[in-house]
Protein backbone atom coordinates (compact mmCIF):
# COMPACT_ATOMS: atom_id res chain seq x y z
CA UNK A 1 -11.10 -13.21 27.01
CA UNK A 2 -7.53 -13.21 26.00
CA UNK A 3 -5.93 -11.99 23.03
CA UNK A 4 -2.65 -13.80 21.67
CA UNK A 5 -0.54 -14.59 18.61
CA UNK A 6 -0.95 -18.23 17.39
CA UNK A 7 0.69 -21.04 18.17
CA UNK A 8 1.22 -24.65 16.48
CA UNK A 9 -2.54 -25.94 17.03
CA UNK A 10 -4.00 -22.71 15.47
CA UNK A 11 -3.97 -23.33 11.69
CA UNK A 12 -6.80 -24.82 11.36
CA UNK A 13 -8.75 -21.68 13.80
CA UNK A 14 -7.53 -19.21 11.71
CA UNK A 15 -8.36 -21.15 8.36
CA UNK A 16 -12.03 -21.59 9.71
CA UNK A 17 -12.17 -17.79 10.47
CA UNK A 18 -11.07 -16.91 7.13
CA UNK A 19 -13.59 -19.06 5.83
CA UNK A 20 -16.46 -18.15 7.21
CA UNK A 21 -15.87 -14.28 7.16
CA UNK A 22 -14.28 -14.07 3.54
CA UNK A 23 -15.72 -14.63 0.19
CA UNK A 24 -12.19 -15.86 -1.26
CA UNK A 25 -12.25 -18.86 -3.31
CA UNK A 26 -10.75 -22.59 -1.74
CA UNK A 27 -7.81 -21.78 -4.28
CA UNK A 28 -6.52 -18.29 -2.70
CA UNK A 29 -7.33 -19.81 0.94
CA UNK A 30 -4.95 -22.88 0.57
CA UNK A 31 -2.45 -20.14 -1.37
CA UNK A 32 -2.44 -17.75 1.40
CA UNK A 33 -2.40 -20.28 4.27
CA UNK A 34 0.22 -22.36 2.34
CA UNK A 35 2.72 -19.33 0.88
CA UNK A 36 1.40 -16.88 3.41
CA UNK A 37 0.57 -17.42 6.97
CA UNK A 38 3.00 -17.50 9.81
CA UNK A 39 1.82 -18.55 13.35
CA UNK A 40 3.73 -15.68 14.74
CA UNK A 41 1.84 -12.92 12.77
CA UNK A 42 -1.67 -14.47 13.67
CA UNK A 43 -3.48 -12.22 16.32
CA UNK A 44 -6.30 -13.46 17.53
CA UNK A 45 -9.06 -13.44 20.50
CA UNK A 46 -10.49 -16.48 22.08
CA UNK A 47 -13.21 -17.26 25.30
CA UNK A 48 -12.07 -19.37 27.89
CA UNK A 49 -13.28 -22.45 25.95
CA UNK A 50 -10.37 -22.01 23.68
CA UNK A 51 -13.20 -20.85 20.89
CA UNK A 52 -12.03 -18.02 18.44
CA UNK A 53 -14.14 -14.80 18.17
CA UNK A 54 -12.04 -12.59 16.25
CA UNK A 55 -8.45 -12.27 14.57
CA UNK A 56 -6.29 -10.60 12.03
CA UNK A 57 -2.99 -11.35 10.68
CA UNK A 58 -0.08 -9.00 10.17
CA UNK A 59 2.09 -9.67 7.35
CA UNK A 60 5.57 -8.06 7.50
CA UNK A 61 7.42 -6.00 4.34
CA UNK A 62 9.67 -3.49 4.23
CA UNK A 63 9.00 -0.08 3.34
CA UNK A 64 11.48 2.22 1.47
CA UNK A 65 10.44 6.04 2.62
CA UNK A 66 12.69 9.17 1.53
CA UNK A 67 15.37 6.82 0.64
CA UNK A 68 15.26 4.54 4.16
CA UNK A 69 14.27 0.82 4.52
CA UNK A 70 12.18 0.53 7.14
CA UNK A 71 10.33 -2.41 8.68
CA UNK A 72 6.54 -2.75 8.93
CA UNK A 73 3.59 -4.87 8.55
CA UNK A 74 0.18 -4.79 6.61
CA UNK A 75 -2.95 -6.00 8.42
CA UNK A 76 -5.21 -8.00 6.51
CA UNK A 77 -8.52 -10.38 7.04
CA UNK A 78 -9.59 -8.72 10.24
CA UNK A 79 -12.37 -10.83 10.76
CA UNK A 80 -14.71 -11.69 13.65
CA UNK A 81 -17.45 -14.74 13.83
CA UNK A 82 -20.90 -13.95 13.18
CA UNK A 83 -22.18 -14.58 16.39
CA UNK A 84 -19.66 -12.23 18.28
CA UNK A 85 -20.30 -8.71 16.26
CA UNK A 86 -21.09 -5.73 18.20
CA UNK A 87 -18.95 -6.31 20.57
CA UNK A 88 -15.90 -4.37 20.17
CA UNK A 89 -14.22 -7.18 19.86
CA UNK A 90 -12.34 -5.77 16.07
CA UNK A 91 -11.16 -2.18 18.16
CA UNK A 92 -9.99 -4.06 21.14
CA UNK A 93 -7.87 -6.51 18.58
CA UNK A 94 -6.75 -3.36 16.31
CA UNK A 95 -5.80 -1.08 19.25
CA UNK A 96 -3.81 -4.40 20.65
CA UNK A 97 -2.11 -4.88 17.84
CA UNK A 98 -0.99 -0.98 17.21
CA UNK A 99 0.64 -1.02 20.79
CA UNK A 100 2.35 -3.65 20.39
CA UNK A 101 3.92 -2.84 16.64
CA UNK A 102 5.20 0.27 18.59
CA UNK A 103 6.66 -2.02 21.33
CA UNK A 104 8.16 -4.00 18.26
CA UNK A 105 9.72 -1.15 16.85
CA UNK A 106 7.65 0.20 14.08
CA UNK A 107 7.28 3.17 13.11
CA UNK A 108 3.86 2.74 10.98
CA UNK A 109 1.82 -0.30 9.57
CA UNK A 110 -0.22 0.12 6.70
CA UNK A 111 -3.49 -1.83 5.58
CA UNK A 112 -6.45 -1.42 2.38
CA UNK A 113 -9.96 -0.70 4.03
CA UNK A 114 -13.19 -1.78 3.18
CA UNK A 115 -14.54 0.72 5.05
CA UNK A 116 -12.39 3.98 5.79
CA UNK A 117 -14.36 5.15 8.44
CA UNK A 118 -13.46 1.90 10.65
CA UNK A 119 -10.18 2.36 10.32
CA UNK A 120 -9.86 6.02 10.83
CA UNK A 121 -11.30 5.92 14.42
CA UNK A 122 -7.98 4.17 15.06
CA UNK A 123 -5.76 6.59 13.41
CA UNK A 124 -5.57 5.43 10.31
CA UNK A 125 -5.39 7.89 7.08
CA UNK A 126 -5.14 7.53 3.64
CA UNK A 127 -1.09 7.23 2.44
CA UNK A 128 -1.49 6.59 -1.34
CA UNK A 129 -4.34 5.81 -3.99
CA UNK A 130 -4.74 3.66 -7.51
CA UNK A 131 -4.94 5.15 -10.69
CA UNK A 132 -7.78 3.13 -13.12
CA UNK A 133 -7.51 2.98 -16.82
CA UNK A 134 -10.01 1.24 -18.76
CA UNK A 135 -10.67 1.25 -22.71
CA UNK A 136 -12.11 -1.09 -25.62
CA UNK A 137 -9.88 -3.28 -27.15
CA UNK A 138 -10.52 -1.99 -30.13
CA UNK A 139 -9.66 1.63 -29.43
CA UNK A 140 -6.09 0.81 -28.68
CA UNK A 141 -4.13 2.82 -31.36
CA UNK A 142 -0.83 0.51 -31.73
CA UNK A 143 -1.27 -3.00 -33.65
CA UNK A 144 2.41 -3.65 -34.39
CA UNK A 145 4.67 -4.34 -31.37
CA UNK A 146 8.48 -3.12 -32.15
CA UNK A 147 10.11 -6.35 -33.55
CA UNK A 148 13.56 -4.74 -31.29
CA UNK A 149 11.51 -5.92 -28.20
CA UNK A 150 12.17 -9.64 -27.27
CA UNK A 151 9.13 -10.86 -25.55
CA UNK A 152 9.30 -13.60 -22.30
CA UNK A 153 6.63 -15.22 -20.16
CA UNK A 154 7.96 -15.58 -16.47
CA UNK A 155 8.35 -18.84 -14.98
CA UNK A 156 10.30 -19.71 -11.72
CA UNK A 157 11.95 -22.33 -14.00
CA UNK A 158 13.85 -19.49 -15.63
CA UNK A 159 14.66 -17.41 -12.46
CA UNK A 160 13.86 -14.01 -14.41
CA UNK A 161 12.93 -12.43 -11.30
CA UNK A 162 15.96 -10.26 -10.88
CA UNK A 163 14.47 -8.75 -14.15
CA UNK A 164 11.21 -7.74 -12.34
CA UNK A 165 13.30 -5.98 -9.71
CA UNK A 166 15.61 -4.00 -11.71
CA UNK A 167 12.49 -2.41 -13.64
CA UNK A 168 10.54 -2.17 -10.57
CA UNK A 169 13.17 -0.20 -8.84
CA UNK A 170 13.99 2.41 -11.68
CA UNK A 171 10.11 2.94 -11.76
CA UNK A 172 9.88 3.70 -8.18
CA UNK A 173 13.20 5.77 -8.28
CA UNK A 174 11.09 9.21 -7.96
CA UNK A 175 8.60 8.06 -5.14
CA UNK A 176 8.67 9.02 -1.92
CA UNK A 177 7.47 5.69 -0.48
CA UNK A 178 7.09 2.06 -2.02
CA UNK A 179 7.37 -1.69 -1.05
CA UNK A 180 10.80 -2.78 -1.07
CA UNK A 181 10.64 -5.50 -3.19
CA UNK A 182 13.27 -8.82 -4.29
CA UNK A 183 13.17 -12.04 -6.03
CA UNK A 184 11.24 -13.67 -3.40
CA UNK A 185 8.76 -11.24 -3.38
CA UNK A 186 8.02 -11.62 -7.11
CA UNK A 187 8.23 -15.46 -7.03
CA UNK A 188 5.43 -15.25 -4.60
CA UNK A 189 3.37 -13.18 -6.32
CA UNK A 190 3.60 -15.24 -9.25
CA UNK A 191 2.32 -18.45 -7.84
CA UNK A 192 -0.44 -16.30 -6.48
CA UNK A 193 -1.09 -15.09 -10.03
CA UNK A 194 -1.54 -18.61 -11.16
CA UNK A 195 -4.19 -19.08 -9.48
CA UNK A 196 -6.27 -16.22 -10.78
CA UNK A 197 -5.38 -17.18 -14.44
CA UNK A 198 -2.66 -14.40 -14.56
CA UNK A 199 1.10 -14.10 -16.00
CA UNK A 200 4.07 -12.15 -16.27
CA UNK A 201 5.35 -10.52 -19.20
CA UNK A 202 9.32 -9.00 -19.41
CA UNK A 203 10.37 -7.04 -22.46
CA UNK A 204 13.67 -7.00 -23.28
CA UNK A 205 15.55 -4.63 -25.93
CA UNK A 206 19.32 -6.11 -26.59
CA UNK A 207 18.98 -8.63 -23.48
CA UNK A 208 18.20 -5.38 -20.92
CA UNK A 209 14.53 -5.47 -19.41
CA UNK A 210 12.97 -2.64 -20.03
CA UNK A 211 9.24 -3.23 -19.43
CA UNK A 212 6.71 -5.55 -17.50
CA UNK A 213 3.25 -6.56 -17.38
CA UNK A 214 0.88 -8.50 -14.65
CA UNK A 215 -1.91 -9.46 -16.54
CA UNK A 216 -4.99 -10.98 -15.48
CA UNK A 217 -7.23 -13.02 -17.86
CA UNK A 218 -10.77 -12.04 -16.03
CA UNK A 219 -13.90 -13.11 -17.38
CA UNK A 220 -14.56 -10.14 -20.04
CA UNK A 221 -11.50 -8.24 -19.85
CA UNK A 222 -7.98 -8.13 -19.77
CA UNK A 223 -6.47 -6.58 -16.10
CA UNK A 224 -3.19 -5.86 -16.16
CA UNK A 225 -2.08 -4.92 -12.55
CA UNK A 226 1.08 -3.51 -13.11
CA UNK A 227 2.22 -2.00 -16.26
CA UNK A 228 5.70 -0.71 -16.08
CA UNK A 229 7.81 0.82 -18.89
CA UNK A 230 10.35 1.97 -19.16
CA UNK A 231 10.27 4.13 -22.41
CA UNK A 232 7.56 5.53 -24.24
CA UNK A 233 8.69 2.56 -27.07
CA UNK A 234 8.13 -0.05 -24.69
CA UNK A 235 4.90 1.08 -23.18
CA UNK A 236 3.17 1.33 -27.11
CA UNK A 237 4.55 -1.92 -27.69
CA UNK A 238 2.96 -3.50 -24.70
CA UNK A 239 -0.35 -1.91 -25.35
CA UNK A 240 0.34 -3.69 -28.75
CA UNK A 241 0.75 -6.88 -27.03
CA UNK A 242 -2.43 -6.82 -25.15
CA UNK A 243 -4.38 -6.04 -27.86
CA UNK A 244 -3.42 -9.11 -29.74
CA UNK A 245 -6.18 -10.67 -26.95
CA UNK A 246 -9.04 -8.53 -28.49
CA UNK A 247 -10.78 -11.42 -29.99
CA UNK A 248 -11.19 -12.98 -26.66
CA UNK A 249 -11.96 -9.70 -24.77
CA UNK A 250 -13.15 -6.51 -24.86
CA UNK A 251 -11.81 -4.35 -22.06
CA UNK A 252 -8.62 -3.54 -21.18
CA UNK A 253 -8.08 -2.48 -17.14
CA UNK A 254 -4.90 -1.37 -15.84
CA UNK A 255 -4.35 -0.54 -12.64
CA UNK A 256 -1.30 2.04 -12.13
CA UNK A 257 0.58 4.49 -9.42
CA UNK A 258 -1.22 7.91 -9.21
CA UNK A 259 0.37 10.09 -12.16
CA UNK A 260 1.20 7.84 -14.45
CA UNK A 261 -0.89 9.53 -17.76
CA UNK A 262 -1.41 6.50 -19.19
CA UNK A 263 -3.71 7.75 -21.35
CA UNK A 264 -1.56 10.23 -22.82
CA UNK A 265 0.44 7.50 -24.68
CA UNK A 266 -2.13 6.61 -27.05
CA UNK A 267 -3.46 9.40 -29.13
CA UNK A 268 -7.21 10.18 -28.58
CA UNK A 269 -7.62 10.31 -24.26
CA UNK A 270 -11.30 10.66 -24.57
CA UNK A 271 -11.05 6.64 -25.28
CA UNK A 272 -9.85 6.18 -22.12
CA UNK A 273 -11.50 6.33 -18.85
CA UNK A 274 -9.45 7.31 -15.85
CA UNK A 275 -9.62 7.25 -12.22
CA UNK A 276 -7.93 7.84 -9.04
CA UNK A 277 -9.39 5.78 -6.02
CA UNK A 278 -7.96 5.93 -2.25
CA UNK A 279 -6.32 2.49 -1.65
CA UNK A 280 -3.87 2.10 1.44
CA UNK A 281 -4.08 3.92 4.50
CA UNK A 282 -1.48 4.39 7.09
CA UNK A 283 -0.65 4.54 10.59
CA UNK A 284 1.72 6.29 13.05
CA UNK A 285 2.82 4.15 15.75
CA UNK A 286 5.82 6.42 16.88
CA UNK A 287 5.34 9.86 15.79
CA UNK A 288 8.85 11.27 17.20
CA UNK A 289 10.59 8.46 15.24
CA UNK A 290 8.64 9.18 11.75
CA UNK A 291 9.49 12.53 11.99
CA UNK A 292 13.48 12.24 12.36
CA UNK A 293 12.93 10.33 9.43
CA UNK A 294 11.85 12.75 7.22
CA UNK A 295 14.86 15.44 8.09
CA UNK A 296 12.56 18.23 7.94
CA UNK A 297 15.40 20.51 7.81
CA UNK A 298 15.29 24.60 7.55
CA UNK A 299 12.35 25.51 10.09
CA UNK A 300 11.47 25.84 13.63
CA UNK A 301 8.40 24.10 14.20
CA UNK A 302 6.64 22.84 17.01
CA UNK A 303 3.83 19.83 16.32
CA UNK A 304 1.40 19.14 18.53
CA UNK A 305 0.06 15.92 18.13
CA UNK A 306 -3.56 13.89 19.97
CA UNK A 307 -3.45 10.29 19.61
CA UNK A 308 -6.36 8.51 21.42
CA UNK A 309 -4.63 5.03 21.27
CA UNK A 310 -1.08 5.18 21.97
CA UNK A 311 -0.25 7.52 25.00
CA UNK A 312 3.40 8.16 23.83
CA UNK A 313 2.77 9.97 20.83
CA UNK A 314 0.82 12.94 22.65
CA UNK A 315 2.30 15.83 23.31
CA UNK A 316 4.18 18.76 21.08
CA UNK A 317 7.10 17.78 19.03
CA UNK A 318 9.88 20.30 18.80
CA UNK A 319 11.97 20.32 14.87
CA UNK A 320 14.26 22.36 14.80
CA UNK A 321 15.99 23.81 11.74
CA UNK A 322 18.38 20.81 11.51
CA UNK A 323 15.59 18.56 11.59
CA UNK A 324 16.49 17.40 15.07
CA UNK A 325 12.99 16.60 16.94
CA UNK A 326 12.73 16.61 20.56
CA UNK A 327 8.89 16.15 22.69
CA UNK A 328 8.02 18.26 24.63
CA UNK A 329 5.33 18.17 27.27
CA UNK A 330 3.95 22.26 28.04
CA UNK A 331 5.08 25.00 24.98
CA UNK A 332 2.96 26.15 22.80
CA UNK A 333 2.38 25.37 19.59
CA UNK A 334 2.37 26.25 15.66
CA UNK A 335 -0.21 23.63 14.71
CA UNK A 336 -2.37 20.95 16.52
CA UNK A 337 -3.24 17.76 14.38
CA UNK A 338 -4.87 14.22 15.02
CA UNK A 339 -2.48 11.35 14.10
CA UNK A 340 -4.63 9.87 11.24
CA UNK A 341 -4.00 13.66 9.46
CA UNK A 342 -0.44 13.89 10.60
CA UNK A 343 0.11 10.18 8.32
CA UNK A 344 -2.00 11.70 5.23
CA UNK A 345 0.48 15.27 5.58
CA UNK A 346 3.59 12.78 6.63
CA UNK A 347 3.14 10.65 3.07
CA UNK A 348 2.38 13.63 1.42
CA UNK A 349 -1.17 12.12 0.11
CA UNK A 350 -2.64 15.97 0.71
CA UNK A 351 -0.23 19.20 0.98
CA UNK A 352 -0.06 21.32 3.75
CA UNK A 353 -2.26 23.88 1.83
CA UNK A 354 -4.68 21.36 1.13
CA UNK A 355 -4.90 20.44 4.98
CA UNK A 356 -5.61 23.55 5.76
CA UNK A 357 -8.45 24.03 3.30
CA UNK A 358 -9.90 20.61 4.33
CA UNK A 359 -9.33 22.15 7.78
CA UNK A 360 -7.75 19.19 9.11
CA UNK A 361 -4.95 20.57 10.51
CA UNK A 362 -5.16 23.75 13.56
CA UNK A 363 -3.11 26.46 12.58
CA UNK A 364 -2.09 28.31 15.39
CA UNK A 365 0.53 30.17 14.62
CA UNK A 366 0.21 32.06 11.35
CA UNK A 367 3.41 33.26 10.56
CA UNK A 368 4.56 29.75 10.04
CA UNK A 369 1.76 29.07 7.20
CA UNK A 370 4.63 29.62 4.44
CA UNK A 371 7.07 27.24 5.99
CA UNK A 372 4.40 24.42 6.59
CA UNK A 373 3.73 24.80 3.37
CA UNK A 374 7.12 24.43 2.00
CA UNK A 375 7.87 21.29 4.24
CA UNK A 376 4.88 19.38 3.71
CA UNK A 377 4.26 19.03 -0.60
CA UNK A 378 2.53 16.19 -2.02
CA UNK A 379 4.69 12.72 -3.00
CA UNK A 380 4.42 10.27 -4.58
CA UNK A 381 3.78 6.84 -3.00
CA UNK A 382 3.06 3.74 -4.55
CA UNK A 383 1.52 0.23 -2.86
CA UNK A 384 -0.55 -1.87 -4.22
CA UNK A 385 -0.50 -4.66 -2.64
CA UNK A 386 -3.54 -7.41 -1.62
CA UNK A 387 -2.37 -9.70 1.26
């Protein structure tokens, strides 16, 4: 058996893969193999008769965390054949691959489970979650939109994707971690919104852009994926906007970062359903490295970290109260912790005092409780992203 990225001849293996472990329609296959798929990022497994038994792909971004671009890549369609389940073929293709993003350089790579628990036996934890509105048409409070606000479809014909951007980026200005995204990332996305009977929406107020929407057209209902404003004007103005559709549909759906009270821009909440819904987990591929990116500064703290994966990242790590972290082998330590917890305390998705209640962190040194604490807060971190 022999595990490799592809090559030139294996386009059509990891098309037939897809295929016959996915439930996508023949529209977002030829838009992901077409836009999407790079030889080079195409992991797979094969027998000696050059047949394929199982593969995933690994799809790079870049990752803005406390204020640093960093590179990494997000696993999707981890797939193997029918015939070949059971096997361990999926943890000897997902340990493979975590190696060798640490060989690469990476510092974490991030994916959205299907099932948690898979994932979590290979370190992965839970980084950042999806907040769910949903309400009746007919219960949305604002019917006029603000004549101020200028109103513009997006096409790649008019090249407003710098627009989407500059929004984007003051929205995510207060979030600890978030997809670093530019013009080609938005022109993408729109030709993958085309195919699911989706648009884009800027508003502008004197020629600045001050709000977007992604909106989906589904079958009952009105999605929009992203709803950014940036005003409270804006934001009752584009719930105007989608309610123009109410004769076609009844439910509106947005999807939004974790605390963003939607609901508490329209008057009665109780109208609005809300919830929160763990979406992308993370993992550590080079624990020393995270942590000197974090400059945990004013403590002396020593880590001790068990990673059943990759080797490197076992051992205690040593901050001291410059932030400077050195490994050490032998010392004892303030707290023990598996590397799927350290990424959920890392991103901030729990607090150090809710680790501890969830006892998934060993305390063993007491005295430095209040410190942990201080450190590690919850942040905000926002990804929502599908291939």
């Amino acid at each position: 058996m022999e595990i490799r990225y592809g090559n030139d001849k294996d386009k059509a293996k990891a098309e037939y893969i897809w295929k016959e472990c996915f439930t996508d329609s023949e529209n977002e296959v030829d838009f992901y193999f077409n836009e999407l798929y790079k030889k080079e990022n195409f992991l797979l497994m094969e027998d000696g008769e050059r047949e394929i038994r199982a593969s995933l792909h690994e799809n790079p971004y870049e990752i803005i965390v406390n204020d640093e671009v960093i590179p990494s890549f997000y696993i999707v369609a981890v797939a193997v054949s029918p015939q070949y389940r059971g096997r361990g073929y999926m943890g000897e293709l997902i340990r493979y691959s975590l190696k060798n993003a640490r060989k690469k350089g990476l510092d974490f790579i991030f994916l959205s489970p299907i099932n948690s628990e898979i994932y979590k036996r290979y370190g992965f934890g839970y980084m950042s979650s999806l907040e769910k509105y949903s309400m009746s048409m007919k219960d949305i409070p604002f019917d006029r939109i603000d004549k101020a606000y200028e109103i513009k479809k997006v096409s790649d014909e008019k090249n407003m994707y710098k627009d989407l951007v500059e929004i984007y980026e003051k929205k995510m200005k207060n979030n600890f971690a978030y997809l670093k995204r530019g013009e080609n990332y938005y022109r993408r996305a729109l030709k993958e919104m085309e195919n699911e009977n989706g648009d884009i929406y800027i508003f502008y107020l004197e020629n600045r852009p001050v709000g977007y929407i992604s909106l989906y057209r589904r079958e009952e209902s009105i999605e929009a994926r992203e709803f950014f404003g940036t005003s409270r004007g804006v934001v009752e103005s584009m719930y105007a906007f989608i309610k123009t559709y109410r004769e076609y549909y009844s439910e509106l759906i947005i999807k939004a970062p974790v605390k963003s009270n939607l609901n508490f821009y329209i008057h009665n909440q109780v109208a609005m359903k809300k919830n929160e819904s763990p979406f992308i987990m993370g993992r550590i591929t080079n624990v020393e490295s995270m942590l000197k990116r974090l400059h945990l500064k004013g403590s002396n703290l020593k880590i001790s970290v068990i990673d059943k994966i990759i080797e490197e990242n076992n051992g205690v790590f040593e901050i001291d109260i410059n932030g400077n972290v050195s490994k050490k082998d032998k010392i004892e330590n303030d707290m023990e912790i598996d590397v799927s917890e350290l990424n959920q305390l890392l991103f901030g998705y729990f607090s150090m005092k809710e680790m501890i209640e969830l006892e998934r962190v060993k305390i063993n040194n007491t005295e430095k409780v209040s410190e942990l604490e201080k450190l590690f807060a919850k942040k905000k971190v926002y990804i929502q992203e599908y291939q």
